[in-house]
C-alpha atoms as a PDB file:
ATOM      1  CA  UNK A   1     -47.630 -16.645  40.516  1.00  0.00           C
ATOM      2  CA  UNK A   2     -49.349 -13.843  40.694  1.00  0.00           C
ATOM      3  CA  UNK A   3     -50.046 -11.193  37.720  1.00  0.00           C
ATOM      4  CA  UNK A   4     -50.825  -7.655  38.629  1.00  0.00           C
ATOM      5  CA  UNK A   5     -52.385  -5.280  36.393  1.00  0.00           C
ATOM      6  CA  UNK A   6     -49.606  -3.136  36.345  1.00  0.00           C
ATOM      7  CA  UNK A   7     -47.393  -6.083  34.823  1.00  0.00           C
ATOM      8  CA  UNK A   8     -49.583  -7.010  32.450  1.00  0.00           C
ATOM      9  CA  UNK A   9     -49.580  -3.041  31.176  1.00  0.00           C
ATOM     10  CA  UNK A  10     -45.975  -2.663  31.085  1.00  0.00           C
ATOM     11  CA  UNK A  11     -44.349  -1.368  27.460  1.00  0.00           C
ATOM     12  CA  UNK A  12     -40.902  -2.271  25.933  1.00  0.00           C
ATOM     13  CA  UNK A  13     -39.617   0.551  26.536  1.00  0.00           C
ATOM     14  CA  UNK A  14     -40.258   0.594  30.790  1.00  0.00           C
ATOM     15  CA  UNK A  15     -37.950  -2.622  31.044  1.00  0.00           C
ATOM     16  CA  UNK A  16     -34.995  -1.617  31.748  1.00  0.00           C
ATOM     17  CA  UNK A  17     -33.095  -5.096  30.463  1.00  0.00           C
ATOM     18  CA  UNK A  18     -34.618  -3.942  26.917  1.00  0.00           C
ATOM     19  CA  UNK A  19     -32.491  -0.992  27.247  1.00  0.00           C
ATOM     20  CA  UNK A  20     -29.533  -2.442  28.701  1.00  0.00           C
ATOM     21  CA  UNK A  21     -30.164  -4.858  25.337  1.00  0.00           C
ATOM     22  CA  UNK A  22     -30.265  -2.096  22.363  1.00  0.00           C
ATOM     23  CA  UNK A  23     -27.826   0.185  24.287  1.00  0.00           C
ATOM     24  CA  UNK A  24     -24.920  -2.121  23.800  1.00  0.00           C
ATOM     25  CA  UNK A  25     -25.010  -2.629  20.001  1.00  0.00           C
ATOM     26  CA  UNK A  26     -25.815   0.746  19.881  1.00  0.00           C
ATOM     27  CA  UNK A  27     -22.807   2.266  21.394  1.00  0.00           C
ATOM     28  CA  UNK A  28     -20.720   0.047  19.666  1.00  0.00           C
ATOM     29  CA  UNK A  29     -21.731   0.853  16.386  1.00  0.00           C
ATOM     30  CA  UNK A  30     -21.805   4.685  17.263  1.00  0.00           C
ATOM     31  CA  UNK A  31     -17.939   4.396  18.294  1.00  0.00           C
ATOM     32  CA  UNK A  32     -17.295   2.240  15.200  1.00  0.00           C
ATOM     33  CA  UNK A  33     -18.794   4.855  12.866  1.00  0.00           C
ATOM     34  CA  UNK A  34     -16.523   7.742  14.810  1.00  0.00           C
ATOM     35  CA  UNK A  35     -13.447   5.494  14.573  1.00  0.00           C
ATOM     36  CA  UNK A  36     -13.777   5.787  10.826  1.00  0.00           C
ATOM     37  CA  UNK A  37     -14.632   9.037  10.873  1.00  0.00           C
ATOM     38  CA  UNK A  38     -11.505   9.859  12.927  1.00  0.00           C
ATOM     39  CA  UNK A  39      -9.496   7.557  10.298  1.00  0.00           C
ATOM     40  CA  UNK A  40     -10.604   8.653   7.440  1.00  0.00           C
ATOM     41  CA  UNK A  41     -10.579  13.210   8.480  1.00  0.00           C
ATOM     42  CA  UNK A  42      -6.605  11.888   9.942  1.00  0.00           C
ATOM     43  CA  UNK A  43      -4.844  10.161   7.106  1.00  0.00           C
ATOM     44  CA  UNK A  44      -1.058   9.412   7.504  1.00  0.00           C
ATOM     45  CA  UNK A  45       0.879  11.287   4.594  1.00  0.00           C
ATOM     46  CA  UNK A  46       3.120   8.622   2.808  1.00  0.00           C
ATOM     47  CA  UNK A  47       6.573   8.880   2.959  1.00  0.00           C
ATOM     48  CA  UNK A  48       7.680  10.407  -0.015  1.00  0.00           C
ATOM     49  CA  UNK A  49      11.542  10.676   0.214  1.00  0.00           C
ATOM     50  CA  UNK A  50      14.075   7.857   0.703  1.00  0.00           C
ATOM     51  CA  UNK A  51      15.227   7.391   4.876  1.00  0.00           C
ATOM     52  CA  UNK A  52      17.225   5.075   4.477  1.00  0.00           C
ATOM     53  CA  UNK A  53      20.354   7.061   4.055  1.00  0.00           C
ATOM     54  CA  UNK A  54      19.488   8.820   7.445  1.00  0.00           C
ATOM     55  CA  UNK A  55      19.899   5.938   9.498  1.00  0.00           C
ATOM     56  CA  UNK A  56      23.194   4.298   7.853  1.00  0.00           C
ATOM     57  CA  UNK A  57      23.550   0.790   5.530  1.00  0.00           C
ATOM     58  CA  UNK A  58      25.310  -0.780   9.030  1.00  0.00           C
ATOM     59  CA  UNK A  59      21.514  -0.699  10.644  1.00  0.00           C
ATOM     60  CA  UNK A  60      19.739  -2.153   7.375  1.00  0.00           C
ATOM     61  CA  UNK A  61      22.070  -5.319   7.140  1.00  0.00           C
ATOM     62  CA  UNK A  62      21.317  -8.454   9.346  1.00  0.00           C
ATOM     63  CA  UNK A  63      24.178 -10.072  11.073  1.00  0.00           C
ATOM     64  CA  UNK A  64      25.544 -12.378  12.410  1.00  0.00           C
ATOM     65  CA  UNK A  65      23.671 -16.178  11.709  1.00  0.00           C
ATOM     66  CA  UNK A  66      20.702 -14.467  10.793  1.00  0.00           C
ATOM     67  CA  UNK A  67      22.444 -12.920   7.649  1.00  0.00           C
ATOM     68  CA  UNK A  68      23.472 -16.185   6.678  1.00  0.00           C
ATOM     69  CA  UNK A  69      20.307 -17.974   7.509  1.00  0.00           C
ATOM     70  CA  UNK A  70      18.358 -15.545   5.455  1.00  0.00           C
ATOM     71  CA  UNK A  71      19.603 -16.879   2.128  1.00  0.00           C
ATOM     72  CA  UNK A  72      21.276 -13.260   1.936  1.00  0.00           C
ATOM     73  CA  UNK A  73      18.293 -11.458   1.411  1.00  0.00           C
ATOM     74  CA  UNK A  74      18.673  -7.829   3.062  1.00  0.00           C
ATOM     75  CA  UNK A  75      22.366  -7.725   2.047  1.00  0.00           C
ATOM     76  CA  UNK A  76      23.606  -4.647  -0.092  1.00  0.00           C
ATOM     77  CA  UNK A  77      25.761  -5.883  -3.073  1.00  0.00           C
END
């Protein structure tokens, strides 16, 4: 093999697998940070009022064999 002088003098930074290398883990983090960013400006509001009125008890209550598999649990008194 032969060694030129201009591969002996070549930096880090001219290889371009060293960027291909620190770009990766760099991006990632990057979109990380602005995912939690995004999360954290965009909060859901909690639900403060009862829904379950809206829908109707029939669509809250299992049935058929999974109401009575369930040991009941689910069921309105």
């Amino acid at each position: 093999m032969i060694n030129t002088e201009a591969q002996r003098s070549r930096s880090w930074f001219q290889e371009p697998f060293m960027w291909l290398v620190v770009a990766i883990p760099l991006i990632t983090v990057i979109a990380g940070l602005s995912t939690v960013v995004i999360a954290y400006r965009n909060h859901d509001a909690l639900v403060q009022e009862d829904r379950a009125g809206i829908m109707g008890p029939s669509q809250h209550q299992p049935v058929g064999l999974a109401a009575e598999s369930n040991g009941g649990i689910g069921r309105t008194p």
